[in-house]
Protein backbone atom coordinates (compact mmCIF):
# COMPACT_ATOMS: atom_id res chain seq x y z
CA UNK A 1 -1.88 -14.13 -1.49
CA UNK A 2 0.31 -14.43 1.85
CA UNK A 3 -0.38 -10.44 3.17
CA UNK A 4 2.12 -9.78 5.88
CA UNK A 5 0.85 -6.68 8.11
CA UNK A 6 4.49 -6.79 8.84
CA UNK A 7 5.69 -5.52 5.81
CA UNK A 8 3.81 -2.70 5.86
CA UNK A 9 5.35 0.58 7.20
CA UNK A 10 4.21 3.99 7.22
CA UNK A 11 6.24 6.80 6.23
CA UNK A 12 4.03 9.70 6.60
CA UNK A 13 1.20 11.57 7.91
CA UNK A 14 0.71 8.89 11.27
CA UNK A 15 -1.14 11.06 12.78
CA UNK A 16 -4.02 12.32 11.17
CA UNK A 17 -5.10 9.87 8.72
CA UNK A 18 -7.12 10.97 5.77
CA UNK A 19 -6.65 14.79 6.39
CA UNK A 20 -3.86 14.19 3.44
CA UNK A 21 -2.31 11.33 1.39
CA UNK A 22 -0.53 9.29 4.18
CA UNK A 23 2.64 6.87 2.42
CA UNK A 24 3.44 3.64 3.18
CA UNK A 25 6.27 0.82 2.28
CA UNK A 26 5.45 -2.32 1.65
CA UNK A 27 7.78 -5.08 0.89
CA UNK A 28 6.18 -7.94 -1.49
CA UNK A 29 7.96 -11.15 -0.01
CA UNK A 30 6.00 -13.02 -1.62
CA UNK A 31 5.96 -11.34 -4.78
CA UNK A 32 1.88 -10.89 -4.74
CA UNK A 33 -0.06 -8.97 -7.32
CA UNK A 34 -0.85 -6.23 -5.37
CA UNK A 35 -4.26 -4.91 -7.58
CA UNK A 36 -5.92 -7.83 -5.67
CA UNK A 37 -9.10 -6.83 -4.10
CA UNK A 38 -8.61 -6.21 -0.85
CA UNK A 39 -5.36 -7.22 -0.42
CA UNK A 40 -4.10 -4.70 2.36
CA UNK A 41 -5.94 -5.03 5.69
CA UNK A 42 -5.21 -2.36 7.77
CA UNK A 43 -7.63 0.35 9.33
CA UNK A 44 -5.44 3.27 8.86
CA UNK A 45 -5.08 3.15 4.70
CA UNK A 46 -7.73 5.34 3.37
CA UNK A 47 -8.79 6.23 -0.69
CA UNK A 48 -5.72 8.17 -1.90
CA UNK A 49 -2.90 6.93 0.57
CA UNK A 50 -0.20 5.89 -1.85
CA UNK A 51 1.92 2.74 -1.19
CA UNK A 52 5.67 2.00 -2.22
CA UNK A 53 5.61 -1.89 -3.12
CA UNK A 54 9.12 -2.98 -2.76
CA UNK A 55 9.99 -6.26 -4.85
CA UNK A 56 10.82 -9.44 -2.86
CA UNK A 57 14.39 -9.52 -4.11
CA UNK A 58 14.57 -5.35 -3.47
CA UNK A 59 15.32 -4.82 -6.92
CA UNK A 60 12.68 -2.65 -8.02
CA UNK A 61 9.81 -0.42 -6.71
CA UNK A 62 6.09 0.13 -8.05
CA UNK A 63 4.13 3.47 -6.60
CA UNK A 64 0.30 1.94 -6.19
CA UNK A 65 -2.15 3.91 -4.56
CA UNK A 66 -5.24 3.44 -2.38
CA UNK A 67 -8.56 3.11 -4.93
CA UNK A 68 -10.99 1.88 -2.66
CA UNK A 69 -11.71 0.72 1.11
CA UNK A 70 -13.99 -1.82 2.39
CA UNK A 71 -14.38 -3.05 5.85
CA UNK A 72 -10.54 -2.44 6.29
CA UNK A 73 -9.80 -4.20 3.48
CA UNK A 74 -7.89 -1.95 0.55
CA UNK A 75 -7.37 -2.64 -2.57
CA UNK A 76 -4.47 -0.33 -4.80
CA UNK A 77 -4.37 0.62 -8.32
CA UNK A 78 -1.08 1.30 -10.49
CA UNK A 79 0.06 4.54 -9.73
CA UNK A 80 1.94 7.29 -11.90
CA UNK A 81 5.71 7.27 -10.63
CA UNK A 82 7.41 10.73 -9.92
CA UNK A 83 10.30 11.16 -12.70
């Protein structure tokens, strides 16, 4: 997995994180599987943030959200996209 804190923007909710669902955009360069455990290190993503994966060729987009949080480490489960 080749994580790039880079790609990883946040949309929403900067300022107080985990008083709500913050988002974030993520672009897969790399074209990872992003269930990995763990694969997002970054202090501010917290259970229930939801993450916009953007495919490396921009093409598509997968909603994945926050499951669980360890040591800064997240990992993201498949979320339900908005029609």
């Amino acid at each position: 997995m080749a994580y790039n804190q880079e790609n990883l923007t946040i949309m929403t909710n900067n300022v107080k994180s985990g008083v709500v669902p913050a988002v974030y955009a993520y672009w897969n360069e790399d074209d990872d599987t992003m269930t990995g455990a763990g694969l997002l290190v970054d202090n501010r993503l917290v259970v229930g943030d939801q993450v916009w994966v953007i495919a490396d060729d921009y093409t598509a987009q997968v909603l994945y959200n926050v499951a669980s949080v360890s040591s800064g480490a997240a990992t993201l489960q498949a979320s339900t996209t908005p029609a």
